[in-house]
C-alpha atoms as a PDB file:
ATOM      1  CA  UNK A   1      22.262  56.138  85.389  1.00  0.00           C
ATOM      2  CA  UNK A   2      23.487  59.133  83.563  1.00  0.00           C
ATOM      3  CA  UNK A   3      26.218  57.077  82.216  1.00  0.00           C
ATOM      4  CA  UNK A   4      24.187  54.095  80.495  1.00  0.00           C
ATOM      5  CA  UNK A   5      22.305  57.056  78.898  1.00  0.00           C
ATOM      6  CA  UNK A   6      25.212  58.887  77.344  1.00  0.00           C
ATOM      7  CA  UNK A   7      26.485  55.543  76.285  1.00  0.00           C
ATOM      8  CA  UNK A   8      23.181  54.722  74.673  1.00  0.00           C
ATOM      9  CA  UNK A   9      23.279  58.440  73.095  1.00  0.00           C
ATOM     10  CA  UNK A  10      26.996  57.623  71.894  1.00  0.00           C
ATOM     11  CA  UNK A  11      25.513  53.977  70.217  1.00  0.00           C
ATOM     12  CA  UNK A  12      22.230  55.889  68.491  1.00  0.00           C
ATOM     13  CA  UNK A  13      24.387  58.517  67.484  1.00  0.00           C
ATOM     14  CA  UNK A  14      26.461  56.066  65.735  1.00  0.00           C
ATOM     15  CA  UNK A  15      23.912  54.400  64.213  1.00  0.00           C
ATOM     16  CA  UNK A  16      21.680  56.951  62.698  1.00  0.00           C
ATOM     17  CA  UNK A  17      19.712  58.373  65.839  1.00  0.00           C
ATOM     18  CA  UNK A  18      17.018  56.480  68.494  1.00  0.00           C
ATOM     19  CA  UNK A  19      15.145  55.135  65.722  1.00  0.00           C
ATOM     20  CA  UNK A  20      17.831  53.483  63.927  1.00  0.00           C
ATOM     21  CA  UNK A  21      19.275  51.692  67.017  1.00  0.00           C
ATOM     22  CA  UNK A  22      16.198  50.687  67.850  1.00  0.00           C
ATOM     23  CA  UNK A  23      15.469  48.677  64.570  1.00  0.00           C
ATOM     24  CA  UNK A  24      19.657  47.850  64.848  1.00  0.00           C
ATOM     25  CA  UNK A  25      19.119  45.561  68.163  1.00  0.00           C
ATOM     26  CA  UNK A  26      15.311  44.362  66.555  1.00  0.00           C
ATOM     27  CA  UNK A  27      17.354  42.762  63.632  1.00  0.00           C
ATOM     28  CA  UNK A  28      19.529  41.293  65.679  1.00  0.00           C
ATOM     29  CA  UNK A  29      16.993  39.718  67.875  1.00  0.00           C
ATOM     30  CA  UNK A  30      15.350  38.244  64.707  1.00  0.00           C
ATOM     31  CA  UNK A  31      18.793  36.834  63.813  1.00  0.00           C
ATOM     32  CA  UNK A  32      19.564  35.513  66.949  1.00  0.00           C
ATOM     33  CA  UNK A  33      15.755  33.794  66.882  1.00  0.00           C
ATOM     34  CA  UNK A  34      16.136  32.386  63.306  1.00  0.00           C
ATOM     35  CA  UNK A  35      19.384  30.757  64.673  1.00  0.00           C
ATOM     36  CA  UNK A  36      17.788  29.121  67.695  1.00  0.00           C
ATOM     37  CA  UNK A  37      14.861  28.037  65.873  1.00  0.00           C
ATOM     38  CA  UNK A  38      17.396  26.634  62.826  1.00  0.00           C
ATOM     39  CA  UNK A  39      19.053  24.809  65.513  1.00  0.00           C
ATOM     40  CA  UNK A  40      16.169  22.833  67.223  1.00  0.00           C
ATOM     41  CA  UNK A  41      14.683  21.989  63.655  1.00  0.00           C
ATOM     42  CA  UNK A  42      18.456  20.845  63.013  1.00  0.00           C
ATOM     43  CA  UNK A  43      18.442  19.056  66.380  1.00  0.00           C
ATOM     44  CA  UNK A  44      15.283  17.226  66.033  1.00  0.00           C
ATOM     45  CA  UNK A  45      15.973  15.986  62.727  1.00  0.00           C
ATOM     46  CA  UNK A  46      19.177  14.326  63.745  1.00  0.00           C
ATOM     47  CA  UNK A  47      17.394  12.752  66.435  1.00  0.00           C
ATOM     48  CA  UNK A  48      14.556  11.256  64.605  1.00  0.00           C
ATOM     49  CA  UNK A  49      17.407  10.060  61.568  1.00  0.00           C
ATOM     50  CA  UNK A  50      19.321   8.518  64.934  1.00  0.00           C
ATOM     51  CA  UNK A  51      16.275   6.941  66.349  1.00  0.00           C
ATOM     52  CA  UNK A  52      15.471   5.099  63.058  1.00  0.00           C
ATOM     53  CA  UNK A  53      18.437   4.134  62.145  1.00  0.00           C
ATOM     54  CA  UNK A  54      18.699   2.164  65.713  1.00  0.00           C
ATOM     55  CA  UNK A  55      15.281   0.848  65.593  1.00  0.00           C
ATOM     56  CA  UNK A  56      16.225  -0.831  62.273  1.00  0.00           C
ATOM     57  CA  UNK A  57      19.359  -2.264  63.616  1.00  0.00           C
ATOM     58  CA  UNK A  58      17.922  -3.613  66.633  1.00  0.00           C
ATOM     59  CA  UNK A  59      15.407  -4.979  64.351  1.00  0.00           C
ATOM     60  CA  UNK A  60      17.714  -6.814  61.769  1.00  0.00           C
ATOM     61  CA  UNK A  61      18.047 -10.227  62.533  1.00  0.00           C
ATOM     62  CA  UNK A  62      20.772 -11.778  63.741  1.00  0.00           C
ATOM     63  CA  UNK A  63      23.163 -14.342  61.772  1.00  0.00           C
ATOM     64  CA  UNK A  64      25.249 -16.807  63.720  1.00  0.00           C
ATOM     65  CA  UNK A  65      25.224 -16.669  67.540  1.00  0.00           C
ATOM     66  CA  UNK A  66      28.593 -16.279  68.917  1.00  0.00           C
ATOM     67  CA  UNK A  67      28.344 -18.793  71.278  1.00  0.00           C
ATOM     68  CA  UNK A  68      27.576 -21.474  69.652  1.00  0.00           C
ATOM     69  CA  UNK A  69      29.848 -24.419  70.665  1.00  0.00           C
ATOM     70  CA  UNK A  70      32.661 -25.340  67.677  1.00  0.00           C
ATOM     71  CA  UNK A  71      32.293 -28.398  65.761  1.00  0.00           C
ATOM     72  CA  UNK A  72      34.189 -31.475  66.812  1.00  0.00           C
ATOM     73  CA  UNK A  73      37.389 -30.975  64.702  1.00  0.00           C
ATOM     74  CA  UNK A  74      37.508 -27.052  64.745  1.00  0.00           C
ATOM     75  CA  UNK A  75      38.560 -26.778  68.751  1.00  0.00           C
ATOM     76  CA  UNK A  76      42.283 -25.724  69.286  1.00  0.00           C
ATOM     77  CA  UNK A  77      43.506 -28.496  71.620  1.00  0.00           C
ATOM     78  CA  UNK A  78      45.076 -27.135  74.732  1.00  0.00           C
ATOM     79  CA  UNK A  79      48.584 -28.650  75.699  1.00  0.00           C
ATOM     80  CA  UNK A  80      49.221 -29.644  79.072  1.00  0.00           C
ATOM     81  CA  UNK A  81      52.124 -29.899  80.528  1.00  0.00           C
END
């Protein structure tokens, strides 16, 4: 115990006494916060773009079926031997 309090004496000392390393590690939390919170608005704006942009494709129609059968003349003719 006596050591985490002469390390924590060594850190406000440092930074400009108790008060000062108090508002130090405050500031940081409010960093830390404004990058979690910049991440989930980031995060659920990519999902809702990625959502959208799949509901419209799903909802495009779609041009020639691929397996439709070729025309009479347009089949390769397969050599037997």
């Amino acid at each position: 115990m006596a050591w985490a309090y002469a390390e924590l004496s060594k850190e406000a000392a440092k930074r400009g006494g108790p008060v000062a390393l108090r508002y130090f590690y405050r500031s940081q939390g409010v960093i830390i916060g404004g990058v979690l919170t910049g991440g989930a608005i980031a995060g659920t704006v990519a999902h809702d773009k990625w959502s959208k942009r799949r509901a419209a494709a799903a909802a495009e129609p779609v041009g020639k079926s691929t397996k439709e059968a070729p025309a009479r003349g347009d089949a390769q003719e397969t050599r037997h031997s």
